[in-house]
N, C-alpha and C. Protein backbone atom coordinates (compact mmCIF):
# COMPACT_ATOMS: atom_id res chain seq x y z
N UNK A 1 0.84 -1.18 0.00
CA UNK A 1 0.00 0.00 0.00
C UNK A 1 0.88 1.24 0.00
N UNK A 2 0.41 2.23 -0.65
CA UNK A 2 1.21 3.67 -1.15
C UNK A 2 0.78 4.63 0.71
N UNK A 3 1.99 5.12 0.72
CA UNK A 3 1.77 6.40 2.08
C UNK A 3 0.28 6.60 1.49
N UNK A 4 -0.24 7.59 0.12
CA UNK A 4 -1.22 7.80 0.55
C UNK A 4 -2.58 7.01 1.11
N UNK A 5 -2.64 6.08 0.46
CA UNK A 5 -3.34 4.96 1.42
C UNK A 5 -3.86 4.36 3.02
N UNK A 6 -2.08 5.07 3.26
CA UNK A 6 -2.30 4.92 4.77
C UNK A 6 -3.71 6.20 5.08
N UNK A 7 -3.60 7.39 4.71
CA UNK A 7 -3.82 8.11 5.81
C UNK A 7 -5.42 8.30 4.86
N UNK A 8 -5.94 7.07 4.09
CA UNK A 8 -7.75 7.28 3.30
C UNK A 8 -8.16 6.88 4.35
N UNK A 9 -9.42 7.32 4.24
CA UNK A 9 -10.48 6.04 5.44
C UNK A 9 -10.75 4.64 4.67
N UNK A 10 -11.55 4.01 4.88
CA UNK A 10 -11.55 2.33 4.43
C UNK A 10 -12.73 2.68 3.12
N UNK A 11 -13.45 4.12 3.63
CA UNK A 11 -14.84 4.36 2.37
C UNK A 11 -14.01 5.12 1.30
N UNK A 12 -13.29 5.59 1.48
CA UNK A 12 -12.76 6.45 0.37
C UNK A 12 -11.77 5.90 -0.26
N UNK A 13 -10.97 4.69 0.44
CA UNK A 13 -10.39 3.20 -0.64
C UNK A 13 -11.27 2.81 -1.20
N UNK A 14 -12.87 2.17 -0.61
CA UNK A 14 -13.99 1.42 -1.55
C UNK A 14 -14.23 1.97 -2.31
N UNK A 15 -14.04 3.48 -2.22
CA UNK A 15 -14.49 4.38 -3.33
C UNK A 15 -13.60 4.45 -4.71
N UNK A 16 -12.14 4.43 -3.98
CA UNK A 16 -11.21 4.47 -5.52
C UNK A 16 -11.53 3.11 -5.88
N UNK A 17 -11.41 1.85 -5.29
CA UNK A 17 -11.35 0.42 -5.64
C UNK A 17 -12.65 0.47 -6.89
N UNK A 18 -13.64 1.00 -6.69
CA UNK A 18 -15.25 0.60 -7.27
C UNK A 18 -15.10 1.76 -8.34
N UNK A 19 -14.61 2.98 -8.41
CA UNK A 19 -14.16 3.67 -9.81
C UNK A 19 -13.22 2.95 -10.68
N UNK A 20 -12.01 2.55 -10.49
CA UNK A 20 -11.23 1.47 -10.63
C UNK A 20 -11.71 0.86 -11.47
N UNK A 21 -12.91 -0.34 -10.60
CA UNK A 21 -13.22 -1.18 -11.63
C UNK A 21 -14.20 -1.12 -12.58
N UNK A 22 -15.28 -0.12 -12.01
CA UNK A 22 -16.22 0.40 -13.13
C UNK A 22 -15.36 0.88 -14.44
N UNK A 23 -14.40 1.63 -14.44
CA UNK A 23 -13.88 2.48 -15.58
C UNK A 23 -13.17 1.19 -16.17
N UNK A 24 -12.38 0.01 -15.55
CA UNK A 24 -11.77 -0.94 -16.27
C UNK A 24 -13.05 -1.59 -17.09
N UNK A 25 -14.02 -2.26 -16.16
CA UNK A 25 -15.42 -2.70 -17.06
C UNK A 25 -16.05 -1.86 -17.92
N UNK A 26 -15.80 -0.68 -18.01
CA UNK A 26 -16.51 0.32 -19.28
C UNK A 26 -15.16 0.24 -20.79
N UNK A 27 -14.12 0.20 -19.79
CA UNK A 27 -13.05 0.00 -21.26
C UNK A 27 -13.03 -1.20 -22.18
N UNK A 28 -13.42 -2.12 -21.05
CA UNK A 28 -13.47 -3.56 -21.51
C UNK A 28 -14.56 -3.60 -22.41
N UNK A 29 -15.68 -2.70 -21.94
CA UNK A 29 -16.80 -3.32 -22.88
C UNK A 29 -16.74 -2.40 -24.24
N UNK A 30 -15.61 -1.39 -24.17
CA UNK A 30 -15.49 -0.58 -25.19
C UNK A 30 -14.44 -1.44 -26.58
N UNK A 31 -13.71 -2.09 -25.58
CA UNK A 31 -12.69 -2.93 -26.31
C UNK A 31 -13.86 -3.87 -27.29
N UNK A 32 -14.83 -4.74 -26.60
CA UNK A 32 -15.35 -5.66 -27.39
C UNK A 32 -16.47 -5.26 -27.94
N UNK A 33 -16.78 -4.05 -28.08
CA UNK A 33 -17.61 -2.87 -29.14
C UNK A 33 -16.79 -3.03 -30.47
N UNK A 34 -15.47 -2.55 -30.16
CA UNK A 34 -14.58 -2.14 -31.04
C UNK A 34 -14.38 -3.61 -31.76
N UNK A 35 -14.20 -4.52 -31.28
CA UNK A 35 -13.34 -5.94 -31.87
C UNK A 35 -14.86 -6.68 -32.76
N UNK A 36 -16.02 -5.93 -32.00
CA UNK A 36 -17.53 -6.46 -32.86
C UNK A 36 -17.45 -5.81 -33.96
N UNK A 37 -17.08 -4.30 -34.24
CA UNK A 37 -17.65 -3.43 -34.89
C UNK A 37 -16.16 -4.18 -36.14
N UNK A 38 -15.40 -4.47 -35.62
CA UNK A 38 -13.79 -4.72 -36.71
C UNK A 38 -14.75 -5.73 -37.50
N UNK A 39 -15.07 -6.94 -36.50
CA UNK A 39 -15.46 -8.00 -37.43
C UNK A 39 -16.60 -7.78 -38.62
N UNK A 40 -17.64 -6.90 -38.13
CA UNK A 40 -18.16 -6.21 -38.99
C UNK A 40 -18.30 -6.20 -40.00
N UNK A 41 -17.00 -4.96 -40.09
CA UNK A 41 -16.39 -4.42 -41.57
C UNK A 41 -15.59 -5.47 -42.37
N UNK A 42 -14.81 -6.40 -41.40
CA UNK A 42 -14.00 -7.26 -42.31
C UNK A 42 -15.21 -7.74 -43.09
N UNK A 43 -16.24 -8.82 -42.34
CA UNK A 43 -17.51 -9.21 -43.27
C UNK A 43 -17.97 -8.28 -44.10
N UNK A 44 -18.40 -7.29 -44.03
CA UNK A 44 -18.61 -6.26 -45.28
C UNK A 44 -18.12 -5.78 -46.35
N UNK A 45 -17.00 -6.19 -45.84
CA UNK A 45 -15.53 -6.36 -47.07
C UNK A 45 -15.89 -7.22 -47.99
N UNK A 46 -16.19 -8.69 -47.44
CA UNK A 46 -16.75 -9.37 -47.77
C UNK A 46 -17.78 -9.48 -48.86
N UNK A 47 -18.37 -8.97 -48.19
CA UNK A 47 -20.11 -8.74 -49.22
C UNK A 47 -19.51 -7.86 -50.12
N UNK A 48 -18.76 -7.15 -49.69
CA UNK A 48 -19.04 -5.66 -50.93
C UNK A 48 -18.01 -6.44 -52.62
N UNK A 49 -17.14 -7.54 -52.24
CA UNK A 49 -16.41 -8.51 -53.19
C UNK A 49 -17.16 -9.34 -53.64
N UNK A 50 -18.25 -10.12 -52.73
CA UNK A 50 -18.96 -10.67 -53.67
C UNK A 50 -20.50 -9.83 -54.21
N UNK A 51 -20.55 -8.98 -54.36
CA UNK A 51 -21.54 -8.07 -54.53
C UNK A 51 -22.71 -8.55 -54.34
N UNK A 52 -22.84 -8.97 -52.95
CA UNK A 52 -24.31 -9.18 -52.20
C UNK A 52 -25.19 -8.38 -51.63
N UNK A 53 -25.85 -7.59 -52.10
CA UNK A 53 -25.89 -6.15 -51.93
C UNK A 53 -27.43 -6.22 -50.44
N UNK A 54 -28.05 -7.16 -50.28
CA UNK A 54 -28.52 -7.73 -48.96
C UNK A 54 -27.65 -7.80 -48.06
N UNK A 55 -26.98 -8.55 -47.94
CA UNK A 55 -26.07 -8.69 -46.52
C UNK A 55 -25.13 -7.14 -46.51
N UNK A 56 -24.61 -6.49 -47.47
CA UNK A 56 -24.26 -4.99 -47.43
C UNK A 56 -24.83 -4.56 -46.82
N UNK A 57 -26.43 -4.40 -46.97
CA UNK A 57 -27.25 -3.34 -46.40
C UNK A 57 -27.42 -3.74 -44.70
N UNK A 58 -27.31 -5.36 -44.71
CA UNK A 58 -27.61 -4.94 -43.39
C UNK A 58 -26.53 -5.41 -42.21
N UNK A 59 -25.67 -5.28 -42.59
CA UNK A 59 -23.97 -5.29 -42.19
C UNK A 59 -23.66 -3.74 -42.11
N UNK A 60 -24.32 -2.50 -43.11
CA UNK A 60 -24.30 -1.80 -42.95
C UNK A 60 -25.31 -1.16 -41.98
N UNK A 61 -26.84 -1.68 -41.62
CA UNK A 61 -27.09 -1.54 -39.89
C UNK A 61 -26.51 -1.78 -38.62
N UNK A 62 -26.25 -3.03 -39.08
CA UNK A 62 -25.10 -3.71 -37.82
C UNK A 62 -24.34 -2.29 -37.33
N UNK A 63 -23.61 -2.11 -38.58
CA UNK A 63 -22.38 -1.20 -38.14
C UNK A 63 -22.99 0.13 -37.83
N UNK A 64 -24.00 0.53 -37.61
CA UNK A 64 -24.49 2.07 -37.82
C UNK A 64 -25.29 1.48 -36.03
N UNK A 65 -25.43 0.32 -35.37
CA UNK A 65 -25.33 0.02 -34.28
C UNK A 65 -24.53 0.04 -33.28
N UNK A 66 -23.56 -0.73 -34.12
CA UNK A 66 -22.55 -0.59 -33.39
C UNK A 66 -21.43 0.56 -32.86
N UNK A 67 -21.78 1.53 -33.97
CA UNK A 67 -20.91 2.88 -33.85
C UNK A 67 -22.44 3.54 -32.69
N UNK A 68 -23.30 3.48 -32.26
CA UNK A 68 -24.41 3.94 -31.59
C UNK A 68 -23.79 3.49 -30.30
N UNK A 69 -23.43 1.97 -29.70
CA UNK A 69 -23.01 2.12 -29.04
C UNK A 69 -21.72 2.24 -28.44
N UNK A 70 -20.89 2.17 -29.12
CA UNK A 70 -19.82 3.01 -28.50
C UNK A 70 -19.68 4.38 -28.55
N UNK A 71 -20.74 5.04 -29.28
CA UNK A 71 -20.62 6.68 -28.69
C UNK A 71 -21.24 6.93 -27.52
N UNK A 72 -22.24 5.38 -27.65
CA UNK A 72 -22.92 6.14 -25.76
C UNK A 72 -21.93 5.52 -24.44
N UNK A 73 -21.12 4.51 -25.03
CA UNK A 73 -20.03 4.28 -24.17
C UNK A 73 -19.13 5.18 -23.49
N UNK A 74 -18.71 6.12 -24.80
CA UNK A 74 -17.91 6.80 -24.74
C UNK A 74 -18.04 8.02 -24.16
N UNK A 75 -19.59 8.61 -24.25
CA UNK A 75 -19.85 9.46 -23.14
C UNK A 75 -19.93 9.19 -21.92
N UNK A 76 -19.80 7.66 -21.34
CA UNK A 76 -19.41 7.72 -19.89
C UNK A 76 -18.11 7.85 -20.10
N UNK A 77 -17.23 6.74 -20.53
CA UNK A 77 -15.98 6.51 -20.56
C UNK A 77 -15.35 8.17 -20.38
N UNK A 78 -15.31 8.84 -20.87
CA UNK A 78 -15.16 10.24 -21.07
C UNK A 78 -14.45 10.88 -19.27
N UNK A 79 -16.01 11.26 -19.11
CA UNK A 79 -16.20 11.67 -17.37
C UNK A 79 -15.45 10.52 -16.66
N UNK A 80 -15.51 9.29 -16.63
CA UNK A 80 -14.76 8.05 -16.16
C UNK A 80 -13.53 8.33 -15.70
N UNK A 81 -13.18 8.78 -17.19
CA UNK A 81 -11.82 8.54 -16.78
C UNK A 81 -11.10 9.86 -15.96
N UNK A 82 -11.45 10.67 -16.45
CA UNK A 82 -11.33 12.24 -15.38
C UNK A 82 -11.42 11.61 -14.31
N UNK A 83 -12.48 10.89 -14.00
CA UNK A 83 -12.49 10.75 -12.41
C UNK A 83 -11.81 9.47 -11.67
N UNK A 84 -11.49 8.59 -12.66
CA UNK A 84 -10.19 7.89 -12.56
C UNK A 84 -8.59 8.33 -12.18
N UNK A 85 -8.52 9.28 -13.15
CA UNK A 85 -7.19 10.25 -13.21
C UNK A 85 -7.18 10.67 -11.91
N UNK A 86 -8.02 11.24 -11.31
CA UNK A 86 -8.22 11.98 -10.02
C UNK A 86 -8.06 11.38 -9.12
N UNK A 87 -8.01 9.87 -8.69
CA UNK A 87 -8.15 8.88 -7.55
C UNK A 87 -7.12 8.09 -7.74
N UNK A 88 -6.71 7.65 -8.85
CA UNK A 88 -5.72 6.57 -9.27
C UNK A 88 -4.53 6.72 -8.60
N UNK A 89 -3.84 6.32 -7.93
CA UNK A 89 -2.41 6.28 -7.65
C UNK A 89 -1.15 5.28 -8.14
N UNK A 90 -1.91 4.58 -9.22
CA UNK A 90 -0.65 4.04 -9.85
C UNK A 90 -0.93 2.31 -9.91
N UNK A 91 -1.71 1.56 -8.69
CA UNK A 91 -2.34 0.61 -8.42
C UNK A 91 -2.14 -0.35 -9.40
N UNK A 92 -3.46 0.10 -9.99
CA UNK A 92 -4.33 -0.42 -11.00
C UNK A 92 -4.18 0.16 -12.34
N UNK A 93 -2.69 1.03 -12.70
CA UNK A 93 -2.66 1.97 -14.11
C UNK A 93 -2.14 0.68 -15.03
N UNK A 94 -1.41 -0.44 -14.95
CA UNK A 94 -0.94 -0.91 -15.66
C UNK A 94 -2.15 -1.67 -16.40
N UNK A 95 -3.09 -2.59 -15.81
CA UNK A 95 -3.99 -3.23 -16.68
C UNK A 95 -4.86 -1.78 -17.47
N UNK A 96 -5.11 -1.20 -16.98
CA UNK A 96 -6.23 -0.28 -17.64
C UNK A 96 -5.09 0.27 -18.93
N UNK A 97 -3.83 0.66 -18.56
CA UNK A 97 -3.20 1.18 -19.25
C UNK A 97 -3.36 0.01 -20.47
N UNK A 98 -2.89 -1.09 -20.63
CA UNK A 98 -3.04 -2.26 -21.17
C UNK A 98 -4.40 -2.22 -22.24
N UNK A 99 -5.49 -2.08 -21.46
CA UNK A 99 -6.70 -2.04 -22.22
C UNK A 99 -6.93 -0.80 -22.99
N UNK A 100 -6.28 0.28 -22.50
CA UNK A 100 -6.44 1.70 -23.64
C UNK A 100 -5.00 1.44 -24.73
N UNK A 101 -4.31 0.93 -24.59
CA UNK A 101 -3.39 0.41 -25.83
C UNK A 101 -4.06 -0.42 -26.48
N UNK A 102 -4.65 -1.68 -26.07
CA UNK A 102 -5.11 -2.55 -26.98
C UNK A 102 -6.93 -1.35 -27.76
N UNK A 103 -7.17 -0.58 -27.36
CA UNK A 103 -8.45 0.01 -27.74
C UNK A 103 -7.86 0.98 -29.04
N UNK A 104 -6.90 1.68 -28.41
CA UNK A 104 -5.76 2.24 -29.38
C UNK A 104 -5.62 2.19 -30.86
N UNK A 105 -4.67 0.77 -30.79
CA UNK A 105 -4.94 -0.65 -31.64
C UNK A 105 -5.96 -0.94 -32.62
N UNK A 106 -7.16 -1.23 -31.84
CA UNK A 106 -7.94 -1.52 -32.22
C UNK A 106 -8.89 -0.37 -33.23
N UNK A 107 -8.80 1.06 -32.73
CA UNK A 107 -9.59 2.19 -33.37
C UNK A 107 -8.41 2.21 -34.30
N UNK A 108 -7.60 1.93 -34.74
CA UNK A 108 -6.23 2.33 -35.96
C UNK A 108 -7.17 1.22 -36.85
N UNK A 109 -7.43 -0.39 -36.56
CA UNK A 109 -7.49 -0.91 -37.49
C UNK A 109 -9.14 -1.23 -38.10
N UNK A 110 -9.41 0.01 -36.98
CA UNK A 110 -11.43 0.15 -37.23
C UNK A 110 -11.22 1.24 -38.46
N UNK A 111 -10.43 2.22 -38.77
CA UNK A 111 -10.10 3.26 -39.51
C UNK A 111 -9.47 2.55 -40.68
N UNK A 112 -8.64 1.75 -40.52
CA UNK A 112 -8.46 1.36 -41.62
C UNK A 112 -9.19 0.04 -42.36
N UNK A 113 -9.72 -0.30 -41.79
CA UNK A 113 -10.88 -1.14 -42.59
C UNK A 113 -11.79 -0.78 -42.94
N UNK A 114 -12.11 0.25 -42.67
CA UNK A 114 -13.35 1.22 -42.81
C UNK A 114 -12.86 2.24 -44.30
N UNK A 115 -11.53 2.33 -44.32
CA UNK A 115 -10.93 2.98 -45.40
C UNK A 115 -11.33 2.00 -46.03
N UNK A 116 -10.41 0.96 -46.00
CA UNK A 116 -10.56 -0.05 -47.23
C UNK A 116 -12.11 -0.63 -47.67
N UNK A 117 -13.25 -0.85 -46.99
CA UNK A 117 -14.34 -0.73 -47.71
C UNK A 117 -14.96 0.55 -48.10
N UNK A 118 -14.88 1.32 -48.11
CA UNK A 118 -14.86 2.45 -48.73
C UNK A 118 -14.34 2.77 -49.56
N UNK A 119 -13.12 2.50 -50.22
CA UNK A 119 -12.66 2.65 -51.39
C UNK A 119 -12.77 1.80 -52.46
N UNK A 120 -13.07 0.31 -51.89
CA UNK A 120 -13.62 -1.02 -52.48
C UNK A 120 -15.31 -0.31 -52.70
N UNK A 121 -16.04 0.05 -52.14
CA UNK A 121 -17.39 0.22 -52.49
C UNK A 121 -17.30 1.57 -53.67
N UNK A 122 -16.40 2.37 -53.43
CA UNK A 122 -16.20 3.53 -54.78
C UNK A 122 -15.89 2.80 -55.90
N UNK A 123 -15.18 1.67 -55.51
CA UNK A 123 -14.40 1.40 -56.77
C UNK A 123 -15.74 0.62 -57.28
N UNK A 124 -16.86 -0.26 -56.78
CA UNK A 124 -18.29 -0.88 -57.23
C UNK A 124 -18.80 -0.07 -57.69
N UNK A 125 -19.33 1.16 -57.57
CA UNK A 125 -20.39 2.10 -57.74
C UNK A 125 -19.52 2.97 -59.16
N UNK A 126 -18.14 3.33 -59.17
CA UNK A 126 -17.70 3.51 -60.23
C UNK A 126 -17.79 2.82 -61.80
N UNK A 127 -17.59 1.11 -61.44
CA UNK A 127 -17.82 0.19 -62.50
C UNK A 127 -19.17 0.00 -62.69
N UNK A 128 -20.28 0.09 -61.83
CA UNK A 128 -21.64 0.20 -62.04
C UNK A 128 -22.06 1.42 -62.81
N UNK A 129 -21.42 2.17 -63.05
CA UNK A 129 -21.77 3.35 -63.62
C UNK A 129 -21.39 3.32 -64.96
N UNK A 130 -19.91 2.96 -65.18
CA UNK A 130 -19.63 2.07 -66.65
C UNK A 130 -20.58 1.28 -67.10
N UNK A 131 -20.74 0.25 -66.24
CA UNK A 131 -21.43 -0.59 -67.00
C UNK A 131 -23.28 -0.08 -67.59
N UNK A 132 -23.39 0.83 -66.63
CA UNK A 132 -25.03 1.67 -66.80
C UNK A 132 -24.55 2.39 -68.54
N UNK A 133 -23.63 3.05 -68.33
CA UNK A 133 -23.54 4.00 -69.34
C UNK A 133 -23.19 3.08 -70.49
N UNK A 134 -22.58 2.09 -70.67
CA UNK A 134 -21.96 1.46 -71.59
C UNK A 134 -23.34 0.66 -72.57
N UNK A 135 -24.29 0.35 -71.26
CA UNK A 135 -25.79 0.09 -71.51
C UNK A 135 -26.62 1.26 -72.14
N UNK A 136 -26.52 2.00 -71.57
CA UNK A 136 -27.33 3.50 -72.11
C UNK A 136 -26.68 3.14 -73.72
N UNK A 137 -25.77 3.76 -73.99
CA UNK A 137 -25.15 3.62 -75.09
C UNK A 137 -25.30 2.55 -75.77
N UNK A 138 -25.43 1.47 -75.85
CA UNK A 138 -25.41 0.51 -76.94
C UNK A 138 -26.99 -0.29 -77.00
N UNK A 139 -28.17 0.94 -76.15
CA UNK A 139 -29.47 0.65 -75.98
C UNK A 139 -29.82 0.59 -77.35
N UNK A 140 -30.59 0.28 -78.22
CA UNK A 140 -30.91 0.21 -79.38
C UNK A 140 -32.09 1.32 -79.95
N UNK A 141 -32.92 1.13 -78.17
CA UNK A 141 -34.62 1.75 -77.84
C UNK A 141 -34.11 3.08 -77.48
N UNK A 142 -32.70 3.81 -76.99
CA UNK A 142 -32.28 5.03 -76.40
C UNK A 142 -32.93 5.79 -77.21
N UNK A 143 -33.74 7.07 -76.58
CA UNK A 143 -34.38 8.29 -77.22
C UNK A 143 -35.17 7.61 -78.22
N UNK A 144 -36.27 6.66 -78.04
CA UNK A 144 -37.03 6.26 -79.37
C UNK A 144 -38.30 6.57 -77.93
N UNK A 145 -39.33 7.09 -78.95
CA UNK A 145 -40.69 7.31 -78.55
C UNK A 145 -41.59 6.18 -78.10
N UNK A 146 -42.04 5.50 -77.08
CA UNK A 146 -43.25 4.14 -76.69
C UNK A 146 -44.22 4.26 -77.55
N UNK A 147 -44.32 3.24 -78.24
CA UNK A 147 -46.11 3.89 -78.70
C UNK A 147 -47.17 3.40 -77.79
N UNK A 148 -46.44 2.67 -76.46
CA UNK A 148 -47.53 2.59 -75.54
C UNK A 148 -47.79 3.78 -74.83
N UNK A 149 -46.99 5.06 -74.63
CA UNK A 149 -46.62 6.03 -73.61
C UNK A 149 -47.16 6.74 -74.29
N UNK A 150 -47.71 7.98 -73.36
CA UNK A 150 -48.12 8.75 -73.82
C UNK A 150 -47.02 10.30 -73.55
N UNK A 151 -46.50 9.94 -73.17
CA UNK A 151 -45.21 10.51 -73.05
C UNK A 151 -43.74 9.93 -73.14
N UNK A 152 -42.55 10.95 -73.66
CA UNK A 152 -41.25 9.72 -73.60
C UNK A 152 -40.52 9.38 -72.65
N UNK A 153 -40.17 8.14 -72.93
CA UNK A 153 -39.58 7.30 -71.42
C UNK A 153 -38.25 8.00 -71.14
N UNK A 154 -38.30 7.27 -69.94
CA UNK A 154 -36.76 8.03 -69.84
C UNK A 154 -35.90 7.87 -69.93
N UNK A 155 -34.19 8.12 -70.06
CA UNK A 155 -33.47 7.57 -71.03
C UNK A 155 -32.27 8.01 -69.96
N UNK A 156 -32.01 8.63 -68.42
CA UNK A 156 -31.34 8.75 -67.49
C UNK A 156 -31.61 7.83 -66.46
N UNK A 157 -30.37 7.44 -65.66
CA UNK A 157 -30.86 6.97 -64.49
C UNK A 157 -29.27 7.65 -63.41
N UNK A 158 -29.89 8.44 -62.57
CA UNK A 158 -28.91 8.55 -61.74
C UNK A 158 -28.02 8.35 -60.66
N UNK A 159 -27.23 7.90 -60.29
CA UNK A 159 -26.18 7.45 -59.44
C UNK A 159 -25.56 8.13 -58.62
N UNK A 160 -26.12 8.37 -56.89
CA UNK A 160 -25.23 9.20 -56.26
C UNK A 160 -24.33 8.32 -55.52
N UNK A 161 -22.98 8.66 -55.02
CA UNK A 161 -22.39 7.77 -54.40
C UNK A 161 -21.90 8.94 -53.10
């Protein structure tokens, strides 16, 4: 036990001990937010290669969940840890320290997988657009009048990405 220790009362140890471990159990559950939300994207990687555009969409809920809750995590985690900082004497810094490296870690390779389907889904929506236009163009019916319509069809279709 640290001098300052000696001179806490036994409630105001229970008190650092139970911040302590609340803020370690909020990191922890931030860690396996983060390691859900990775697996995620790797699967979406996935889909977006084999162009399954179902499991995209809802891999892309998943993930629009999963970023939901770790922002509400993270507004405790936040105040947490302030009030961690404030009580901590060194104890208990190495595991927690441990778990904000591995979270660290883990948000580097949430960013970069998140890059990489994202530039994989530009690069889909780019060749879909070739292939639309390449269609437009070698339509046979392009700019010809319906004689079922009573107006002319339309001969655009647009693509936002």
């Amino acid at each position: 036990m640290s001098m300052n220790n000696k001179n806490l009362t036994e409630d105001e140890l229970n008190e650092r001990i139970e911040i302590v471990k609340r803020f370690k159990s909020l990191l922890e559950q931030q860690r396996a937010k983060f390691r859900e939300y990775l697996f995620v994207l790797e699967k979406q990687h996935e889909e977006i290669e084999l162009d399954d555009s179902e499991s995209m969409s809802a891999h892309a809920e998943l993930e629009n969940q999963i970023v939901a809750n770790i922002k509400s995590l993270q507004k405790v985690i936040v105040p947490m840890n302030d009030l961690y900082q404030s009580v901590a004497d060194g104890e208990d810094s190495c595991a927690i320290g441990n778990i904000q490296i591995d979270l660290e870690k883990l948000q580097k390779q949430v960013l970069v997988q998140n890059e990489r389907n994202r530039e994989l889904l530009q690069a889909r929506m780019n060749q879909l657009k070739c292939q639309m236009n390449t269609f437009a163009i070698s339509n046979p019916y392009r700019g010809k009048r319906s004689i079922y319509a009573e107006r002319q069809s339309g001969n655009m279709v647009s693509i936002e990405g």
